[in-house]
Protein backbone atom coordinates (compact mmCIF):
# COMPACT_ATOMS: atom_id res chain seq x y z
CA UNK A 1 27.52 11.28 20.19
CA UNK A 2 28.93 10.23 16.58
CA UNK A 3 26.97 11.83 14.25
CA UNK A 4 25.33 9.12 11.60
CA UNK A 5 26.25 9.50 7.87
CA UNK A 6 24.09 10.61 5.16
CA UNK A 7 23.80 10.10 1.99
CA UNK A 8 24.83 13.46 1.19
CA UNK A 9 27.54 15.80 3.49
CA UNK A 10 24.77 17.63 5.28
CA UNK A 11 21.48 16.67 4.72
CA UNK A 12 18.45 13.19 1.62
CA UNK A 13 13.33 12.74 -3.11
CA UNK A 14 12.71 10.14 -1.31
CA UNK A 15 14.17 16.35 -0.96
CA UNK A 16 15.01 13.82 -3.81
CA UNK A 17 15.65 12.05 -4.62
CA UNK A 18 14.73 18.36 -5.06
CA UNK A 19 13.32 16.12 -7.48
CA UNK A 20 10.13 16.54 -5.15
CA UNK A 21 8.30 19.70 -4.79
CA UNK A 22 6.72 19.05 -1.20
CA UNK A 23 3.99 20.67 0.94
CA UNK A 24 4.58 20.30 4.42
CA UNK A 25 1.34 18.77 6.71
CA UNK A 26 1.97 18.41 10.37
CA UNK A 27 4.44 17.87 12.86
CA UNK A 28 5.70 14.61 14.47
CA UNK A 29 8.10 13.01 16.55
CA UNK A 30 9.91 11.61 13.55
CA UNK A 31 9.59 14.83 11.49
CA UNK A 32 10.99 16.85 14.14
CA UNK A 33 14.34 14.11 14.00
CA UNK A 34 14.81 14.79 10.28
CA UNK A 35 13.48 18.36 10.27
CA UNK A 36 10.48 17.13 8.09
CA UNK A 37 7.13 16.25 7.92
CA UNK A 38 5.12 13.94 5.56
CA UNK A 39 4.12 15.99 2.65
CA UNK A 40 2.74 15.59 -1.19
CA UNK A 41 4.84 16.45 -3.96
CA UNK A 42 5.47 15.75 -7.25
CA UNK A 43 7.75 13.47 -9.36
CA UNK A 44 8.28 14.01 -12.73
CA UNK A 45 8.11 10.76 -15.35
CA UNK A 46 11.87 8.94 -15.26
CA UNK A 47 13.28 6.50 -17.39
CA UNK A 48 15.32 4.04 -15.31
CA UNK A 49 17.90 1.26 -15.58
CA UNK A 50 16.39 -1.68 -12.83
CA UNK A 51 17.73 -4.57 -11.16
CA UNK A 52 15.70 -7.37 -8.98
CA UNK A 53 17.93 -7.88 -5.49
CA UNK A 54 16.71 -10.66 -3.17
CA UNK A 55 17.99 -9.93 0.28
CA UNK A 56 17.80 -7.34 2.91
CA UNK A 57 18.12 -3.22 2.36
CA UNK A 58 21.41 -3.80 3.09
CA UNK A 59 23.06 -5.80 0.82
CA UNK A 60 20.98 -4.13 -1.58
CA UNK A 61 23.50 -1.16 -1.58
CA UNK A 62 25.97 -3.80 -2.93
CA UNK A 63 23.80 -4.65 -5.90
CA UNK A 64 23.14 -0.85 -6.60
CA UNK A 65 26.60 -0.63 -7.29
CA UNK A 66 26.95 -3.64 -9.77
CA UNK A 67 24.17 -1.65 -11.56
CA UNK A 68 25.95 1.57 -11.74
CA UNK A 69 29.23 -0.78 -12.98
CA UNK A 70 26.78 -1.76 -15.98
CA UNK A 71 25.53 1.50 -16.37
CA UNK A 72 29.20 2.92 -16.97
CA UNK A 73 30.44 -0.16 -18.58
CA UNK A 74 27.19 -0.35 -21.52
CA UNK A 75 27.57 2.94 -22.49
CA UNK A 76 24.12 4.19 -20.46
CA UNK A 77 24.01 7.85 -19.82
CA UNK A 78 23.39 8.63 -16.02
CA UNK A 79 20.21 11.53 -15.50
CA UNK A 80 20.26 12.43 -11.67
CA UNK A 81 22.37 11.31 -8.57
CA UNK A 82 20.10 9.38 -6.60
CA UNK A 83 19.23 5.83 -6.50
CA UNK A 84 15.25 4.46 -5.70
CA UNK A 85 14.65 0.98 -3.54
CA UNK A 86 11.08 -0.32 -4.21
CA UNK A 87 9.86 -3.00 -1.92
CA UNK A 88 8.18 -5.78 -3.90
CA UNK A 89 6.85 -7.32 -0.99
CA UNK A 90 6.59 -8.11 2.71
CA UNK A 91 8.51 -11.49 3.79
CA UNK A 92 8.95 -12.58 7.23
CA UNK A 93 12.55 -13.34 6.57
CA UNK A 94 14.41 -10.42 5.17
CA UNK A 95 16.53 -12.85 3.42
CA UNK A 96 13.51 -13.22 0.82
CA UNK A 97 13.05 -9.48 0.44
CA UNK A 98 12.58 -8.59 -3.11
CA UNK A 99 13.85 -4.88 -4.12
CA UNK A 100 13.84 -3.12 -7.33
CA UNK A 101 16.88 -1.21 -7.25
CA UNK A 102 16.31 1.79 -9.87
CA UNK A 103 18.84 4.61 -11.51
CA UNK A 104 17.40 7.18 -13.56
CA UNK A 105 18.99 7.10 -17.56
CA UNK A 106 18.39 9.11 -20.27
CA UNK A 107 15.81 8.79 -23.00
CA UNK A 108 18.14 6.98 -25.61
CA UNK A 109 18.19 3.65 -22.84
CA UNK A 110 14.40 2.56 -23.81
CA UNK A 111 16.11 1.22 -26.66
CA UNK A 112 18.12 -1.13 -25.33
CA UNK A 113 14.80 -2.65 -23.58
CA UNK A 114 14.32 -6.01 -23.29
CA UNK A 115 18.14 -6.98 -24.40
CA UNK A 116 19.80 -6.66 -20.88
CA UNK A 117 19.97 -10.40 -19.99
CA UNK A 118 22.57 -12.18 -21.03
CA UNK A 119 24.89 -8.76 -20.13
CA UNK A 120 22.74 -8.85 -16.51
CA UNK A 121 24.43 -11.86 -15.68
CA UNK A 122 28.24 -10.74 -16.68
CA UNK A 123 28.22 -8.05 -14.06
CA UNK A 124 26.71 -10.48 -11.30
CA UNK A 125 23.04 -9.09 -11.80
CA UNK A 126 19.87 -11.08 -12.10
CA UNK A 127 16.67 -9.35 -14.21
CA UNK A 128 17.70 -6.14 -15.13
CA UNK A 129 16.02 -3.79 -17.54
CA UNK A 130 15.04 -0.63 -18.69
CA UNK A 131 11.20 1.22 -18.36
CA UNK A 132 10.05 4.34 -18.32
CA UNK A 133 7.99 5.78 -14.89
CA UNK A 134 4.92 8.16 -16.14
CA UNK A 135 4.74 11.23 -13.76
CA UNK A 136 2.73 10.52 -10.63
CA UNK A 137 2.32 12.17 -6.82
CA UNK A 138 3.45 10.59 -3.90
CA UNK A 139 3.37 11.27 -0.40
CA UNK A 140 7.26 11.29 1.29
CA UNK A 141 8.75 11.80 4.72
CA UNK A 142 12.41 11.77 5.62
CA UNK A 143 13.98 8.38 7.46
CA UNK A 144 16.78 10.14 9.83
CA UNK A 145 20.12 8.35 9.40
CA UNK A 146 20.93 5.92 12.51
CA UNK A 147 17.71 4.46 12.21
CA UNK A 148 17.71 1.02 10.96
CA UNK A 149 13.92 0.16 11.41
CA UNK A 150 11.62 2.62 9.12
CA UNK A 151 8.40 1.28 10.22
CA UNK A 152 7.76 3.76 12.23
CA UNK A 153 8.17 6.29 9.62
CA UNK A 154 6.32 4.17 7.13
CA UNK A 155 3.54 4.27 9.87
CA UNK A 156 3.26 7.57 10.10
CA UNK A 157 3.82 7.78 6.21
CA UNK A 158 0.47 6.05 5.65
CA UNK A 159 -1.40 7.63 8.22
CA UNK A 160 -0.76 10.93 6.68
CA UNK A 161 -2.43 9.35 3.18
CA UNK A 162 -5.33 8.03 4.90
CA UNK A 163 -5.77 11.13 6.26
CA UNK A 164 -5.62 13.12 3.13
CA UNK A 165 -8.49 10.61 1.71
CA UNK A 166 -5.88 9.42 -0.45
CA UNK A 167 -4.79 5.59 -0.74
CA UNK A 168 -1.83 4.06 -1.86
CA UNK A 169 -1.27 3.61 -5.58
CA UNK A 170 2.02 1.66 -6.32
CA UNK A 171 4.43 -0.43 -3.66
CA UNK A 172 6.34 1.76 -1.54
CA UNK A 173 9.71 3.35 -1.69
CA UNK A 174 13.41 4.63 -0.50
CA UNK A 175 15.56 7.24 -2.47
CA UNK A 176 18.80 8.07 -2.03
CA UNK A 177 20.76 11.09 -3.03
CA UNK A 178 24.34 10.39 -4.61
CA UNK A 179 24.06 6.90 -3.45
CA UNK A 180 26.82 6.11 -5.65
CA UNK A 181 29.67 7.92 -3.71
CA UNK A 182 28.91 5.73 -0.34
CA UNK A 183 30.63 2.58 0.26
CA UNK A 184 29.05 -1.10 -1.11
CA UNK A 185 29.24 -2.00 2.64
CA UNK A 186 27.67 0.80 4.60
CA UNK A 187 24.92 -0.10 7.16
CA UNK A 188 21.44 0.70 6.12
CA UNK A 189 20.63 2.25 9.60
CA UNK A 190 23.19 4.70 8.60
CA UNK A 191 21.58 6.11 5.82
CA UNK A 192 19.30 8.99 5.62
CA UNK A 193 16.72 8.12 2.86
CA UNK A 194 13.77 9.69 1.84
CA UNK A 195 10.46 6.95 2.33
CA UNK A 196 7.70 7.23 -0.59
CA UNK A 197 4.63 6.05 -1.54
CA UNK A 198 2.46 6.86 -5.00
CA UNK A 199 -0.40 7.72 -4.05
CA UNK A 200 -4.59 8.28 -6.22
CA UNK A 201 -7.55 9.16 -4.95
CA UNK A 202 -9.96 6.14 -4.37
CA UNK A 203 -12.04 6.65 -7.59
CA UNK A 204 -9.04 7.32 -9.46
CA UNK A 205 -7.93 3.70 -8.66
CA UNK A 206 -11.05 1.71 -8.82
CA UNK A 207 -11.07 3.57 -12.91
CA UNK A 208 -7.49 2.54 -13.40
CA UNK A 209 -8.42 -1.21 -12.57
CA UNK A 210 -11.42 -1.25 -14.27
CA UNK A 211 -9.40 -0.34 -17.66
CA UNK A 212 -6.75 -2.68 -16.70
CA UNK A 213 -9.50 -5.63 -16.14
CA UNK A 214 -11.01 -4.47 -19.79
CA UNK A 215 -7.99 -4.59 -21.57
């Protein structure tokens, strides 16, 4: 059987992204594909160059690399070798999937923030942008390569936080390690990625939007 390709020669934060410490909980039948389990860990706070793709996972990997090809080309000083898809929403089609395709950047990019634009548009990008992620914990579970659908793994993903009495804090995720040495065109199903979700404590949450509503 042809093995599938990874992201990296032999094995993917979303252990990222080792940018995760994890603590393994449980055993599954998709943790015993990848050799995982869905676990806690921590990510540290990252500042990160972002684009907006509309389309499917995909043809998101296409737009990643226009992103690094502004990265080099502005003078933007890479800080890891992984790249983060966040799913902005849930469409029927996945034609009108929205992804925020993220690279982590040094420090010195906050201050191009907010001046991105016009340069967006010269590499074949829509919004793109810089902002800085404050440090959170998230719960993460390895997506084996040659498996195009990761519902199931997002299922069991979300099971795990309900059963830690935790909920969801921020839309969820896929990271890749050295996404940037695999080819624009490479099936998603190919790709071993590494699903994650930010994750609070209930009360935590309600106090967070109670200070946003105040504000």
């Amino acid at each position: 059987m042809k093995k599938p390709k990874t992201i990296r020669s032999t094995a993917l934060g979303l252990s990222a992204l080792a940018l995760l410490i994890t603590v393994l909980v449980g055993v599954s039948e998709v943790a015993s594909q990848s050799g995982t389990a869905p676990r806690l860990a921590s990510a540290p706070r990252v500042v990160v160059l972002y684009t907006i793709h509309r389309g499917s996972p995909d043809t998101a990997v296409g737009t990643f690399h226009k992103l690094v090809t502004l990265r080099d080309g502005e003078g933007f000083t890479p800080a890891g070798g992984f790249g983060t898809f966040v799913f902005l929403n849930h469409p029927a089609r996945p034609s009108d999937q929205l992804i925020e395709i993220r690279i982590p950047v040094t420090d010195a990019a906050l201050a191009r923030q907010g001046t991105l634009g016009n340069t967006a548009a010269v590499y074949g990008l829509g919004t793109t942008d810089v902002k800085e992620k404050p440090a959170s914990t998230v719960a993460t579970i390895t997506k084996p390569g040659g498996v195009a659908d990761p519902t199931p793994s997002y299922s069991e993903l979300y099971s795990f936080i309900e059963s830690q009495r935790l909920i969801a804090a921020d839309a969820p995720a896929e990271r890749f390690e050295q996404v940037e040495s695999i080819p624009d065109s490479i099936p998603y199903g190919e790709l071993q990625t590494h699903l994650v979700v930010p994750v609070a404590s209930a009360a935590v949450q309600a106090a967070r939007a109670g200070k946003e509503a105040r504000q």
